[in-house]
N, C-alpha and C. Protein backbone atom coordinates (compact mmCIF):
# COMPACT_ATOMS: atom_id res chain seq x y z
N UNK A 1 205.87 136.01 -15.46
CA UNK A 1 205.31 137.30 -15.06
C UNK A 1 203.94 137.49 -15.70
N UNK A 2 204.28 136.67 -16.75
CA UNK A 2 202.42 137.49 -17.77
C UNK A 2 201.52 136.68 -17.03
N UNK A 3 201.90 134.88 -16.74
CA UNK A 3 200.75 134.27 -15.71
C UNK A 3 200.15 134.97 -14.48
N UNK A 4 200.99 135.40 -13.64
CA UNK A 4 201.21 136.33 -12.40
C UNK A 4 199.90 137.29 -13.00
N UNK A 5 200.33 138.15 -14.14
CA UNK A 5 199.36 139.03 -14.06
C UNK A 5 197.75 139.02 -14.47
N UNK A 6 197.66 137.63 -15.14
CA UNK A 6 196.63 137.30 -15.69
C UNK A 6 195.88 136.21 -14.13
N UNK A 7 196.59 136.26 -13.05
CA UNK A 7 195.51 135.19 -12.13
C UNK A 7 195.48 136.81 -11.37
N UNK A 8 196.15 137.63 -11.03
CA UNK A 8 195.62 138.85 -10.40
C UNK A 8 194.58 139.65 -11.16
N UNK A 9 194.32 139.35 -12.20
CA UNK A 9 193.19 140.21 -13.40
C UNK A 9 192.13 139.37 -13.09
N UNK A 10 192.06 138.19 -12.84
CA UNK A 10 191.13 137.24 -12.73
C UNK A 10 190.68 137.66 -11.39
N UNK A 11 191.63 137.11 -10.21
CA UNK A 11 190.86 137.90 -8.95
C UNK A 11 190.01 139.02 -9.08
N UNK A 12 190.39 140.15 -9.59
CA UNK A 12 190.10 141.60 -9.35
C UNK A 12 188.72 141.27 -10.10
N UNK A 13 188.22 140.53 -11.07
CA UNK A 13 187.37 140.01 -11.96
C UNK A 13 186.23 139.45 -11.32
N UNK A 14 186.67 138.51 -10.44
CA UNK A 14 185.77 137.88 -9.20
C UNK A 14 185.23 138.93 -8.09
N UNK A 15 186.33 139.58 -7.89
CA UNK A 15 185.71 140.22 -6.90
C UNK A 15 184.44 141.52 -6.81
N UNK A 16 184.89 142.04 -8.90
CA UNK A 16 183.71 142.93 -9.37
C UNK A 16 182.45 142.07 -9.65
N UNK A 17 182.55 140.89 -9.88
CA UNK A 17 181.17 139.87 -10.12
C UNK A 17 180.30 140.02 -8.80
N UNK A 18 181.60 140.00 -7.65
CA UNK A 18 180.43 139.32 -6.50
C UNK A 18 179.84 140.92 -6.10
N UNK A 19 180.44 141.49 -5.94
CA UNK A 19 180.08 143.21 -5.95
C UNK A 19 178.34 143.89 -6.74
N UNK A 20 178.64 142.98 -7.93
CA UNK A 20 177.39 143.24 -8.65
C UNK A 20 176.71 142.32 -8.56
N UNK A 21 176.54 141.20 -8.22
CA UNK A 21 175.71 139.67 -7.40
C UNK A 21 175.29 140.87 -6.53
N UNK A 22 175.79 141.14 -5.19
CA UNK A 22 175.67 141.45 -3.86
C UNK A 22 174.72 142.99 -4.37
N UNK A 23 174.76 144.17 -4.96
CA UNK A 23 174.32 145.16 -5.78
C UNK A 23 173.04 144.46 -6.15
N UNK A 24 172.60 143.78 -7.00
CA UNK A 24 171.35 142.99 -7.60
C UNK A 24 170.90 142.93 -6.22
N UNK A 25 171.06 142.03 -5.72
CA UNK A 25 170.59 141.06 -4.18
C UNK A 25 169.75 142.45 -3.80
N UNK A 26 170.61 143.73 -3.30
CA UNK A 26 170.20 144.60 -2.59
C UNK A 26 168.81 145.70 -3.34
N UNK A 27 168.98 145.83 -4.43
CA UNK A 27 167.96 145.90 -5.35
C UNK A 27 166.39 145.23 -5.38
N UNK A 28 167.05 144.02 -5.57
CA UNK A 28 165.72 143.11 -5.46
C UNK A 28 165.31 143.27 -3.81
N UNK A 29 165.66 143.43 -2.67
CA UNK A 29 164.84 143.24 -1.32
C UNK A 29 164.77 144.62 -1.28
N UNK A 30 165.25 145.64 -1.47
CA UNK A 30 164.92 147.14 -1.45
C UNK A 30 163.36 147.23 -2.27
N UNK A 31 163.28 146.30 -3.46
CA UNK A 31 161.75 146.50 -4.29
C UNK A 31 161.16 145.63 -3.33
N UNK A 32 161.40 144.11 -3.18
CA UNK A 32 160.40 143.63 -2.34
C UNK A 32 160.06 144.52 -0.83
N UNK A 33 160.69 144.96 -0.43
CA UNK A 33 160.49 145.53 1.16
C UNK A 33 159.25 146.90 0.56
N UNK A 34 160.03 147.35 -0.36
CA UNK A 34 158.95 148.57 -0.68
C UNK A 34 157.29 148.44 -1.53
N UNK A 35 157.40 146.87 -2.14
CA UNK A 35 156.52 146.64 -2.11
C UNK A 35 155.54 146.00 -0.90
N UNK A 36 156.00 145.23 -0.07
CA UNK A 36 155.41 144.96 1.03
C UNK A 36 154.97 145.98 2.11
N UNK A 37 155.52 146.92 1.64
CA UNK A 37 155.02 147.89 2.75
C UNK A 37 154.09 149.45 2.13
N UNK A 38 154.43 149.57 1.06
CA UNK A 38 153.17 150.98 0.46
C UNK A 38 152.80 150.27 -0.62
N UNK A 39 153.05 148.86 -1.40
CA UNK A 39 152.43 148.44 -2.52
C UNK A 39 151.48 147.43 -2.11
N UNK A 40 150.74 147.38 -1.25
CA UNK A 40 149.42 146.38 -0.38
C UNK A 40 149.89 145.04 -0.64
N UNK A 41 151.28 145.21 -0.42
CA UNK A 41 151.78 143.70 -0.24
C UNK A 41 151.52 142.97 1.56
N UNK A 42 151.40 143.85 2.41
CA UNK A 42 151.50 143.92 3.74
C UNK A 42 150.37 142.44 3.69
N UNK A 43 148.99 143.03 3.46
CA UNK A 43 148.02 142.37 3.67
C UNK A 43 148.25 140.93 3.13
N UNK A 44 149.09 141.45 1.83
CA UNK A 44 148.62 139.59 1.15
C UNK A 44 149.88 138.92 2.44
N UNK A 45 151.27 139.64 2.68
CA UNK A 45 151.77 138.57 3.03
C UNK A 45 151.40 138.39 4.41
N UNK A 46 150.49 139.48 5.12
CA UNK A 46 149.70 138.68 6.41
C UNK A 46 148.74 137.48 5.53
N UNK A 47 147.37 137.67 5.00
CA UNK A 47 147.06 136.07 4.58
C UNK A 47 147.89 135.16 4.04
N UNK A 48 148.96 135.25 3.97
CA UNK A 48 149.90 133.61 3.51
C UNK A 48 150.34 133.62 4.95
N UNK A 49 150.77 133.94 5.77
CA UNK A 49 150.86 133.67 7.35
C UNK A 49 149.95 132.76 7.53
N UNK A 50 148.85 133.83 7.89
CA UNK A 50 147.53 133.33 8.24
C UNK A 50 147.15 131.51 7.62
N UNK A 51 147.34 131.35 6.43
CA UNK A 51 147.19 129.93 5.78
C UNK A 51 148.06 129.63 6.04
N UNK A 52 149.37 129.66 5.92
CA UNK A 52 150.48 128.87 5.98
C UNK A 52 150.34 128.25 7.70
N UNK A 53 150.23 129.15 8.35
CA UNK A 53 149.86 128.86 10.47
C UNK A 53 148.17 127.88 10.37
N UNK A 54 147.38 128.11 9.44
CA UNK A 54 146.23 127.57 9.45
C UNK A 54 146.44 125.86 8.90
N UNK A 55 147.67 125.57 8.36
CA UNK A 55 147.61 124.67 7.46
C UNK A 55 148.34 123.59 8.58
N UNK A 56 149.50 123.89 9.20
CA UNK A 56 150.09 123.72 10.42
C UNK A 56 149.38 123.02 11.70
N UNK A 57 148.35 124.27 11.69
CA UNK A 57 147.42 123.89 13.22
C UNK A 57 146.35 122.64 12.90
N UNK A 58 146.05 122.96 11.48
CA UNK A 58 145.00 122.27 11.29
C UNK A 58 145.89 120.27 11.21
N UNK A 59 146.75 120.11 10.80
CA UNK A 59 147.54 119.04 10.64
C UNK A 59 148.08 118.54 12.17
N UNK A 60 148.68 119.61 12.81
CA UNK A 60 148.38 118.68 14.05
C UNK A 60 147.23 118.64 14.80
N UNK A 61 146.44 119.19 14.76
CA UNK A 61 144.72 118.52 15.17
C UNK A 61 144.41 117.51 14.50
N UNK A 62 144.39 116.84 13.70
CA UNK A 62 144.32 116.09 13.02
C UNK A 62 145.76 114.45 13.47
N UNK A 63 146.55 115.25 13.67
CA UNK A 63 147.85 113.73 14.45
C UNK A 63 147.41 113.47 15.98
N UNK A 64 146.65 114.65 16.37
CA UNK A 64 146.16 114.43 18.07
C UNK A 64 145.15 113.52 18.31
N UNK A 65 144.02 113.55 16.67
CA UNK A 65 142.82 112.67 17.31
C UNK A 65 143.35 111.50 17.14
């Protein structure tokens, strides 16, 4: 009986970990989203588009000639 109750303490254990994993997670993209959008994150992450698509185009122009 005491094993029994010590792998159900353990579950209930796991399941508050992933709860506060999943809690963090939502935290961190709630700051990133709010920085990307009123903290002039917008712009930078349009120029990493912009290079990242520039870096792309420019590489296959370059396999075409």
């Amino acid at each position: 009986m005491k094993k029994l109750l010590k792998i159900e303490t353990e579950l209930g254990q796991a399941t508050t970990e992933y709860a506060l994993v999943l809690l963090g997670a939502a935290v961190i993209a709630l700051l990133v989203i709010a920085w990307a959008t009123d903290g002039g994150g917008a712009g930078r992450i349009g120029e990493l588009f912009d290079t990242v698509l520039s870096g792309i185009f420019d590489r296959t122009e370059e396999l075409g000639q």
